[in-house]
C-alpha atoms as a PDB file:
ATOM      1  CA  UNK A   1      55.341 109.256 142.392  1.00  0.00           C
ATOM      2  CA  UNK A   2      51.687 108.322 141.995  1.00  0.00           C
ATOM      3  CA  UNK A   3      49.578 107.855 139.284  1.00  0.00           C
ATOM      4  CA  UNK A   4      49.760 105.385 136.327  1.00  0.00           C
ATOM      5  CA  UNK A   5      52.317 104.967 133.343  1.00  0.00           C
ATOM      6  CA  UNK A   6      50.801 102.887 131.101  1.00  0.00           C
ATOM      7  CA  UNK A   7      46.608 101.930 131.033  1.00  0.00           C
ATOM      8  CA  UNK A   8      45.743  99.299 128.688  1.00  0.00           C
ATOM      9  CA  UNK A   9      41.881  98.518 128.254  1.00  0.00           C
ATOM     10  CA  UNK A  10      40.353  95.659 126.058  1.00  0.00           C
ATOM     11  CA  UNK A  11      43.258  95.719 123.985  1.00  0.00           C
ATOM     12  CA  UNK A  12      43.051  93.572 120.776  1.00  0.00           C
ATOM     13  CA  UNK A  13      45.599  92.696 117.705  1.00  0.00           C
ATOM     14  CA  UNK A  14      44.833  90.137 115.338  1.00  0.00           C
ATOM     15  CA  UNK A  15      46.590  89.221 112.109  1.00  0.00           C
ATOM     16  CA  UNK A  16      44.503  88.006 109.670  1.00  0.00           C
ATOM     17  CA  UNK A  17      41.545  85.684 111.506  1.00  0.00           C
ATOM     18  CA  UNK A  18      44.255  85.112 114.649  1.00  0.00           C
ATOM     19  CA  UNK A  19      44.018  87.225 117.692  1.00  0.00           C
ATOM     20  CA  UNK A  20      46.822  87.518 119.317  1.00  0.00           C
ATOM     21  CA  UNK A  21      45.875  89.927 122.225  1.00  0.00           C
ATOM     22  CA  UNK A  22      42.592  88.895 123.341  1.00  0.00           C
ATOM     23  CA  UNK A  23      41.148  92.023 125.158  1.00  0.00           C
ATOM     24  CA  UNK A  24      43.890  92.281 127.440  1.00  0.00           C
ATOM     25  CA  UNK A  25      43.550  94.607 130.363  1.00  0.00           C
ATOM     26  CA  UNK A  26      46.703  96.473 132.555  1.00  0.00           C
ATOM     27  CA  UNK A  27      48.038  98.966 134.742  1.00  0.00           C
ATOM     28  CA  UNK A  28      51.349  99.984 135.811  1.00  0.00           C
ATOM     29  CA  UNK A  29      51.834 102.559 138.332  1.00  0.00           C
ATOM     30  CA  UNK A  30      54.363 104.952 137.970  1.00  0.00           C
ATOM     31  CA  UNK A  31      57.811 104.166 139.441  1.00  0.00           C
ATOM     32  CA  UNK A  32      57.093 100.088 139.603  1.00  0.00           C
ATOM     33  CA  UNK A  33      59.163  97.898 137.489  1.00  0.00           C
ATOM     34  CA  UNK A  34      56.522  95.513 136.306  1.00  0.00           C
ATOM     35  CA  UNK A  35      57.385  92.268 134.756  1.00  0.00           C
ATOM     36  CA  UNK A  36      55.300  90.425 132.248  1.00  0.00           C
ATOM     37  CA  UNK A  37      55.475  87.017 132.254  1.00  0.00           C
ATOM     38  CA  UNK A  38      54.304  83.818 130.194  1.00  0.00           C
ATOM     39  CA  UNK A  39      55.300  80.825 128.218  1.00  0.00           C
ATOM     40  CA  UNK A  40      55.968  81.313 124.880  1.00  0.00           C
ATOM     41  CA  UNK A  41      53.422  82.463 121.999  1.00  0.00           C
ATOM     42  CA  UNK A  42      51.421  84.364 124.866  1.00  0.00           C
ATOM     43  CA  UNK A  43      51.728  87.595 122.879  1.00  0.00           C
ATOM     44  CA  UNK A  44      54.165  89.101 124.983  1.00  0.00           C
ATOM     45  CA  UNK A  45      56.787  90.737 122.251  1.00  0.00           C
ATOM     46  CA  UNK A  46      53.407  91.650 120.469  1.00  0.00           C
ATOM     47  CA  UNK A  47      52.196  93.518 123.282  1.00  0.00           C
ATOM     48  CA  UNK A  48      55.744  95.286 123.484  1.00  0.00           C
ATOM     49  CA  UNK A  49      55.383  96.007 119.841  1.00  0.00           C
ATOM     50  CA  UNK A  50      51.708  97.546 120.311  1.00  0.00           C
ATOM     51  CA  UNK A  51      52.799  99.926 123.227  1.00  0.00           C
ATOM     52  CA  UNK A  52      55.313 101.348 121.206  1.00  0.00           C
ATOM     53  CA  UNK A  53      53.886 101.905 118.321  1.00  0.00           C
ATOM     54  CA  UNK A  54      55.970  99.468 116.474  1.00  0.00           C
ATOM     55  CA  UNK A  55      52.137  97.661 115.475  1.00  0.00           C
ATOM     56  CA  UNK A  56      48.861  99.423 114.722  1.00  0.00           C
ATOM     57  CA  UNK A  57      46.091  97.540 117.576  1.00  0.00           C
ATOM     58  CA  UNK A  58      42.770  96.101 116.462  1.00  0.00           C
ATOM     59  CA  UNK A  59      41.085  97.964 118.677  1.00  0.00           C
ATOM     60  CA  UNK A  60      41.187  98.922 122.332  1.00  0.00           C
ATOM     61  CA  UNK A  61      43.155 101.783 124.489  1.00  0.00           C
ATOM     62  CA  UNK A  62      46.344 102.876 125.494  1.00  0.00           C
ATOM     63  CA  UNK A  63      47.209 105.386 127.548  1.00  0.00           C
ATOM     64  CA  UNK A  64      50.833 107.071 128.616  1.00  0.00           C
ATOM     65  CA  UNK A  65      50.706 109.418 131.521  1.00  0.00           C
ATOM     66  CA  UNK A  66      47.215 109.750 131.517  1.00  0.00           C
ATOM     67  CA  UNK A  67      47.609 110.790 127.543  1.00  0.00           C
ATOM     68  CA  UNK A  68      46.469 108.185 124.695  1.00  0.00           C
ATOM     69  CA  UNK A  69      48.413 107.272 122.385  1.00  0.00           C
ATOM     70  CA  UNK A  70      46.451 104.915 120.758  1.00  0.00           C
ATOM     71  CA  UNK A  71      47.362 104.894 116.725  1.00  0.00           C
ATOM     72  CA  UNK A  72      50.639 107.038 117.141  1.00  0.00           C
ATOM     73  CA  UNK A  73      53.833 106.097 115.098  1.00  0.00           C
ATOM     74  CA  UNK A  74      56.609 104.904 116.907  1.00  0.00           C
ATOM     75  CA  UNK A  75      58.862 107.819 116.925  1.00  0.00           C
ATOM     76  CA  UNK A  76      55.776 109.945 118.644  1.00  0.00           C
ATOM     77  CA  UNK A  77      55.013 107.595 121.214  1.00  0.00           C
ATOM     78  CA  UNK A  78      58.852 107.762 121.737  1.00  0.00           C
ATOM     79  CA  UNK A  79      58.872 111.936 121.936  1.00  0.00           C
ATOM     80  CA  UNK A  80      56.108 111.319 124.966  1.00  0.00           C
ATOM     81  CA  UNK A  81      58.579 109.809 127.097  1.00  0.00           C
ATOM     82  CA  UNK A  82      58.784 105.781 126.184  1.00  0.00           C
ATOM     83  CA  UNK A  83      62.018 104.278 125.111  1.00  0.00           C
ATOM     84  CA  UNK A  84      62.036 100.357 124.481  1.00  0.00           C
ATOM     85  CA  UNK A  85      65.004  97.685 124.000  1.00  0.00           C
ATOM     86  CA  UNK A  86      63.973  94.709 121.543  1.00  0.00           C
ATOM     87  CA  UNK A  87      64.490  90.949 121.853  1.00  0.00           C
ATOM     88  CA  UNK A  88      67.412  91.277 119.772  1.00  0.00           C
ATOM     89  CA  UNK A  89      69.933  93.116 119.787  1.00  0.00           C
ATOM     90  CA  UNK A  90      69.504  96.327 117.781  1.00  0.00           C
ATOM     91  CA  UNK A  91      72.756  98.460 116.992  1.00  0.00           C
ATOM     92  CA  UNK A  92      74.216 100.538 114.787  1.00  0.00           C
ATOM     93  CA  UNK A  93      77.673  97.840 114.547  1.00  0.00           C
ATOM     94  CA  UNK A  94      79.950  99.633 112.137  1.00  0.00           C
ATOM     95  CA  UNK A  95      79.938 102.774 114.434  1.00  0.00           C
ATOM     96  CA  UNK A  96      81.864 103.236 117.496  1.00  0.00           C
ATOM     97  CA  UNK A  97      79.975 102.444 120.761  1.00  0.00           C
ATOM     98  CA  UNK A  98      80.466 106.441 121.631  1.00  0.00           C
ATOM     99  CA  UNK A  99      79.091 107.294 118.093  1.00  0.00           C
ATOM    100  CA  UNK A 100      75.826 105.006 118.888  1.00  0.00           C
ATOM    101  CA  UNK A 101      75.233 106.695 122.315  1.00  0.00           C
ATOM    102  CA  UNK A 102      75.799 110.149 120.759  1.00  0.00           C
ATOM    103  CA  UNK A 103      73.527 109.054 117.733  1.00  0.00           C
ATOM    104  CA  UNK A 104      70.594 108.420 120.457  1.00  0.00           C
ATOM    105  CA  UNK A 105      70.870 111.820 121.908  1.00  0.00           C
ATOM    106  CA  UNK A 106      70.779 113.937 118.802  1.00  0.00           C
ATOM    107  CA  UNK A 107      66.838 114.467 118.973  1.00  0.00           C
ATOM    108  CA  UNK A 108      66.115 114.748 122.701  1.00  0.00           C
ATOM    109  CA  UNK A 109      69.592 117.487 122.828  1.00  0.00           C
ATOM    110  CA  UNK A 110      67.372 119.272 120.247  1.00  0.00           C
ATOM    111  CA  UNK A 111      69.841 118.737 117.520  1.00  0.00           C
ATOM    112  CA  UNK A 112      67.057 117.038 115.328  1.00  0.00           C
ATOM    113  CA  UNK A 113      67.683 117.688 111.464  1.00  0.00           C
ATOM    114  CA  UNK A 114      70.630 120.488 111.718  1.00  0.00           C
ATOM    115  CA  UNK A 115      72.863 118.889 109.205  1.00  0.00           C
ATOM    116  CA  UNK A 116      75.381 121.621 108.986  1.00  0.00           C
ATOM    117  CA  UNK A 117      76.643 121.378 113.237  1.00  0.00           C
ATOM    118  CA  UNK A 118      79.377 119.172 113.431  1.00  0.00           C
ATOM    119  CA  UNK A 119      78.402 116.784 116.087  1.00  0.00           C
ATOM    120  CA  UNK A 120      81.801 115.489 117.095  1.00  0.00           C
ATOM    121  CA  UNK A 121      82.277 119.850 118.185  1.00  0.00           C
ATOM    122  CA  UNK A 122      79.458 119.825 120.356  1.00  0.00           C
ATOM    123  CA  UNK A 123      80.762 119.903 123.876  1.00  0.00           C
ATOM    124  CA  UNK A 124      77.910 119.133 126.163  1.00  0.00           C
ATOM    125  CA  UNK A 125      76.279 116.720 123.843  1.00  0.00           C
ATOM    126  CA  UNK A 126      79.744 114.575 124.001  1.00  0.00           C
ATOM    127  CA  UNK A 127      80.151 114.859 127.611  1.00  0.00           C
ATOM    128  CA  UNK A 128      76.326 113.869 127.948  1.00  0.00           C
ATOM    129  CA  UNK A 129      77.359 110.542 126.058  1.00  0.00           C
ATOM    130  CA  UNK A 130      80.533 109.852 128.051  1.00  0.00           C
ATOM    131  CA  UNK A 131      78.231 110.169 131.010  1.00  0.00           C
ATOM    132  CA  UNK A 132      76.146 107.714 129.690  1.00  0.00           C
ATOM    133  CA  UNK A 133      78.955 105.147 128.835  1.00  0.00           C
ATOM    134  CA  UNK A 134      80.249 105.568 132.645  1.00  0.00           C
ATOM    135  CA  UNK A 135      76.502 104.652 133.458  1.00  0.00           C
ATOM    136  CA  UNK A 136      76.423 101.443 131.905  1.00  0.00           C
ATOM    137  CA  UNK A 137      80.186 100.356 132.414  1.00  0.00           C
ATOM    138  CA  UNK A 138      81.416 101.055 128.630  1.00  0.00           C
ATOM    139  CA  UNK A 139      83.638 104.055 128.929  1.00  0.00           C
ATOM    140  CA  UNK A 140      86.639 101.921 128.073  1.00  0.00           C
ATOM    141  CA  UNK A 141      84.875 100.739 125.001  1.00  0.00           C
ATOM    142  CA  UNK A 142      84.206 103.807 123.295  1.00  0.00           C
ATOM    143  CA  UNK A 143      86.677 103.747 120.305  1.00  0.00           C
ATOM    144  CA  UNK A 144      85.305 100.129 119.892  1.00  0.00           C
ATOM    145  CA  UNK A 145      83.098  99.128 116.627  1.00  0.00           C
ATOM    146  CA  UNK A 146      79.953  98.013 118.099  1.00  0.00           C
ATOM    147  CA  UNK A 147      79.828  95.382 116.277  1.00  0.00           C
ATOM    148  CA  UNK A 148      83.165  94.090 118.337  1.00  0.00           C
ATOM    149  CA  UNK A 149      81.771  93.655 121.552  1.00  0.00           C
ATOM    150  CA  UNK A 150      80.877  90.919 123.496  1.00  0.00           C
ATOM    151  CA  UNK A 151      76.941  89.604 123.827  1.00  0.00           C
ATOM    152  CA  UNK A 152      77.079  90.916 127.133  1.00  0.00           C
ATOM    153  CA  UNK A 153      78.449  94.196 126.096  1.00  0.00           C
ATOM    154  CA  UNK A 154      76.164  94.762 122.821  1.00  0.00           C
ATOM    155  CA  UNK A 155      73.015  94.365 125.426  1.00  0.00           C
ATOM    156  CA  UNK A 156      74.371  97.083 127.962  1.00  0.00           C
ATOM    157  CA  UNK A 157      74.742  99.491 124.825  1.00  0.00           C
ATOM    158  CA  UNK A 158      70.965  98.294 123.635  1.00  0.00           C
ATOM    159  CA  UNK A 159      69.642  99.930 127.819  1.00  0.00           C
ATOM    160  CA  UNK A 160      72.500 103.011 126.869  1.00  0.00           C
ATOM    161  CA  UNK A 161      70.568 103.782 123.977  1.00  0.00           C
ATOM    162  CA  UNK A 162      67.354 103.497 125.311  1.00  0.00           C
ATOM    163  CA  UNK A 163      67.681 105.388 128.197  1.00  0.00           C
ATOM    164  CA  UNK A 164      69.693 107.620 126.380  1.00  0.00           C
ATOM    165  CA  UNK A 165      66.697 110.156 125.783  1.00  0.00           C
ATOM    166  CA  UNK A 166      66.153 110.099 129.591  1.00  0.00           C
ATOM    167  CA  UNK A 167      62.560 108.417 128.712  1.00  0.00           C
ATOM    168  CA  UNK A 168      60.067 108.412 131.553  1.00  0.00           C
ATOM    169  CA  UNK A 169      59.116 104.744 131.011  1.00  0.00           C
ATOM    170  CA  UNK A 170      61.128 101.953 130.191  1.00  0.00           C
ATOM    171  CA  UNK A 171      60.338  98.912 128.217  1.00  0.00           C
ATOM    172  CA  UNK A 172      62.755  96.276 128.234  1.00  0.00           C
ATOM    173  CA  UNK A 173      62.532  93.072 125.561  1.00  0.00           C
ATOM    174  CA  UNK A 174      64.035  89.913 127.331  1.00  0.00           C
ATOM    175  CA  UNK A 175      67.634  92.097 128.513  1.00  0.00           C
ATOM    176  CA  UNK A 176      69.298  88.689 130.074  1.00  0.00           C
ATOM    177  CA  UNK A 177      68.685  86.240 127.492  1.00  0.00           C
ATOM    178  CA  UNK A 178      71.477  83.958 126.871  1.00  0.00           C
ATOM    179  CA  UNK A 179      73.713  85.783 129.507  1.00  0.00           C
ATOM    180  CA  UNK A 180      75.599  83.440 131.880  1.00  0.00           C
ATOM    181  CA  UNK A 181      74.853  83.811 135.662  1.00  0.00           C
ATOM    182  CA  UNK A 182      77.646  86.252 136.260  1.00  0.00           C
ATOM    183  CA  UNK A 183      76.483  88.178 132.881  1.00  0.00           C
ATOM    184  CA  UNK A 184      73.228  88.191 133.971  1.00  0.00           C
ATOM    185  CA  UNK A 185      73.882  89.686 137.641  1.00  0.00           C
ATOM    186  CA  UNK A 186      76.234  92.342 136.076  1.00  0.00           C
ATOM    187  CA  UNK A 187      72.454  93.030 133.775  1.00  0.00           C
ATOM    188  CA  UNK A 188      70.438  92.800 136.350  1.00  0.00           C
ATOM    189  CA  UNK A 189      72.701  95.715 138.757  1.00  0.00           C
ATOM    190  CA  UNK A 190      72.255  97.698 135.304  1.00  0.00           C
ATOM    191  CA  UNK A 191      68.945  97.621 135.230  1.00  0.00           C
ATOM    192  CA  UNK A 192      68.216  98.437 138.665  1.00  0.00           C
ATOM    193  CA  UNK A 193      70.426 101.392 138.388  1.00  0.00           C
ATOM    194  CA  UNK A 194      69.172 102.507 135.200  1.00  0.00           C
ATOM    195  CA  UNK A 195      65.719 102.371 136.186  1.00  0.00           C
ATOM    196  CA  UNK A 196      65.978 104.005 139.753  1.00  0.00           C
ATOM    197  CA  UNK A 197      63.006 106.766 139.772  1.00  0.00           C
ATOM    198  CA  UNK A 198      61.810 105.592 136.456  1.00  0.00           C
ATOM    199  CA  UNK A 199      58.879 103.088 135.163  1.00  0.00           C
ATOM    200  CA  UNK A 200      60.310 100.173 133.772  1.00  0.00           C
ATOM    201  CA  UNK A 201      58.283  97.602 132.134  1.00  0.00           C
ATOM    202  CA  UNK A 202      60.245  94.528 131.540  1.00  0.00           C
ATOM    203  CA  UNK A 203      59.504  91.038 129.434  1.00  0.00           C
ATOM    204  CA  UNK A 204      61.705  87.892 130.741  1.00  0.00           C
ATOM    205  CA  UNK A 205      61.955  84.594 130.829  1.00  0.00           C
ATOM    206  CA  UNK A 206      65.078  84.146 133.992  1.00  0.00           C
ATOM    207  CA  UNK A 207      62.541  83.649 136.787  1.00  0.00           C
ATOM    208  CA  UNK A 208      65.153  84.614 139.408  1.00  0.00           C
ATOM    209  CA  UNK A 209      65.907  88.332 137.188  1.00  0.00           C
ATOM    210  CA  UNK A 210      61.917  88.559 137.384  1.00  0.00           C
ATOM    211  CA  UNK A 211      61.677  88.008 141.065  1.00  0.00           C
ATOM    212  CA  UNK A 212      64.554  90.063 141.980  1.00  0.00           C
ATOM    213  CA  UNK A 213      63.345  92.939 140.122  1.00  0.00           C
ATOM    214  CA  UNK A 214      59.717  93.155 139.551  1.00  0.00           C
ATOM    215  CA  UNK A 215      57.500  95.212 141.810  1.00  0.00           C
ATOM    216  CA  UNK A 216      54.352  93.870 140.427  1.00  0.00           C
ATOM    217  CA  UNK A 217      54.376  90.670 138.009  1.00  0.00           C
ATOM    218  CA  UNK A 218      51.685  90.472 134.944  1.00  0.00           C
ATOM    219  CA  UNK A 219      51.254  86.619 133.836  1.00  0.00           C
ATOM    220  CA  UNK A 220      49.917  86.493 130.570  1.00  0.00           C
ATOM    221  CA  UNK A 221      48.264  83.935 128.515  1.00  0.00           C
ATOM    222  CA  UNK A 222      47.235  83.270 125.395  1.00  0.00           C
ATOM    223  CA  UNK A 223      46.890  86.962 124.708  1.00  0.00           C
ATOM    224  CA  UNK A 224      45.542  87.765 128.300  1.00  0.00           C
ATOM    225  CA  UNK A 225      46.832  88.924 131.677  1.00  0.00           C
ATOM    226  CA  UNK A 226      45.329  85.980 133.797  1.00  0.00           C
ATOM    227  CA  UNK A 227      46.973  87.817 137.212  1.00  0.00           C
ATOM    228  CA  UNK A 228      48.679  90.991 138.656  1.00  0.00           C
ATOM    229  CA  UNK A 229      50.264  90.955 141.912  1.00  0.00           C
ATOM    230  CA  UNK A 230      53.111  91.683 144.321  1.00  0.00           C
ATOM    231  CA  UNK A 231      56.113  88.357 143.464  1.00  0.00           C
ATOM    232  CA  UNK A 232      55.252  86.843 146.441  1.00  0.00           C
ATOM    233  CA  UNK A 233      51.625  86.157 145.557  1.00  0.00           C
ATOM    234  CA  UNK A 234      52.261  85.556 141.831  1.00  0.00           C
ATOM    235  CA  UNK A 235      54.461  82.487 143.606  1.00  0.00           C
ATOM    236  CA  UNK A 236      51.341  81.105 144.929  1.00  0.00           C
ATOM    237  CA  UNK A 237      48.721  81.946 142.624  1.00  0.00           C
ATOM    238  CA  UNK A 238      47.299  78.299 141.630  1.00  0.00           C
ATOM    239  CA  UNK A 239      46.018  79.487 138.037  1.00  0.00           C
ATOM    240  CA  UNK A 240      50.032  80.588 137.826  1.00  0.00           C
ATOM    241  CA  UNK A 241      51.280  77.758 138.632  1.00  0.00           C
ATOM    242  CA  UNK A 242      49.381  75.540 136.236  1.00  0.00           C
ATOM    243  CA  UNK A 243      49.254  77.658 133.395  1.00  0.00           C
ATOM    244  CA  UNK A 244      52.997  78.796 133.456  1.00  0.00           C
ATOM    245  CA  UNK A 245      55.464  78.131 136.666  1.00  0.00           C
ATOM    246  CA  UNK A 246      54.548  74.256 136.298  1.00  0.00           C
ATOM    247  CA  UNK A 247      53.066  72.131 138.798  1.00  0.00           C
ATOM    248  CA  UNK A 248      56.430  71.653 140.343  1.00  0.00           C
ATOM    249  CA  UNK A 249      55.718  75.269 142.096  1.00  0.00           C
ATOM    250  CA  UNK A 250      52.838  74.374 143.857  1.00  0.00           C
END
């Protein structure tokens, strides 16, 4: 798989006289999982938000697949083939953790606005979710109200739904915080086998989930990517080390 996913040039997104994203530049090759990292207030949930449509940008270029998509609403950018998880946790908590999965593969089955089929009769599109739930370890927990499960649990349904329109690339919003260190390993197993063959790019904060998964690390600052490497030479990168790992890592 060759090629890039995502091309961001001189990006830009200020609110009011702030800038947040300060011309900030990026590549991420198809197939990578690519981490962004920096400390907090660098503009990393607003980049997030800018890729997916979720924010109009000041100015500047993206590109998915080669195609821009530079001023498209969210739900377009999403029909191009980019799904994204959010910071926190967004579910549908009064339906059952089947129903959710189902609800995320209504548009990508083709089912769309067809209010008169009767969802719960549609064979394939059922088995398609239960396939899903075995995927991210929920199949016992379908008859369960959303809203019931555990932290851990509610964040595993979060990746269900948004791979659930088999997306091409992945954007995932912080998808360990406040997990314990078994919680988090159980995440972190999901995520590589969620991902496998796909782009994923991924914000987060657990240094060890960023090393252990990332491909290619982004460091950003104060609205700009300051470095892009391999882990390894993100670890020694002085300008990395003083502007976000601490002097400690040097």
């Amino acid at each position: 798989m060759t090629g890039l996913a995502l091309e961001l040039t001189d990006l830009r997104k200020s609110f009011g006289p702030t800038e947040i994203i300060r011309g900030l530049n990026l590549q991420v090759q198809k197939g990578h999982r690519h981490a962004v990292i920096g400390p907090n207030g660098a503009g990393k949930s607003t980049l997030f938000h800018l890729i997916s449509g979720r924010f109009p940008v000041s100015s500047g270029s993206i590109k998915l697949n080669g195609e821009e998509i530079t001023g498209l609403a969210a739900q377009q950018i999403n029909r191009r083939g980019l799904s994204r998880s959010f910071q926190v946790t967004n579910i549908f908590p009064k339906m059952t953790v089947f129903e959710n999965i189902r609800c995320a593969l209504l548009w990508s089955r083709g089912y769309k606005y067809s209010f008169w089929q009767m969802v719960a009769k549609q064979r394939q599109l059922n088995e398609d979710a239960e396939a899903i739930l075995e995927r991210i370890h929920l199949q016992s927990r379908g008859k369960v109200l959303a809203g019931f499960l555990s932290y851990a649990e509610q964040r595993a349904l979060e990746i269900g739904l948004t791979i659930a329109g088999d997306p091409d690339v992945i954007l995932l919003d912080e998808p360990t915080a406040g997990m314990s260190n078994t919680e988090t390993e159980q995440a972190v197993d999901l995520i590589r086998s969620v991902t496998e063959g796909k782009t994923l790019v991924m914000v987060e904060h657990d240094m060890g989930v960023v090393f252990g998964l990332a491909d290619r690390i982004s460091v950003l600052v104060y609205g700009e990517v300051i470095a892009t490497d391999v882990p390894a030479d993100i670890r020694k990168n002085r300008a990395v080390q003083q502007a976000y790992l601490g002097e400690e890592a040097a």
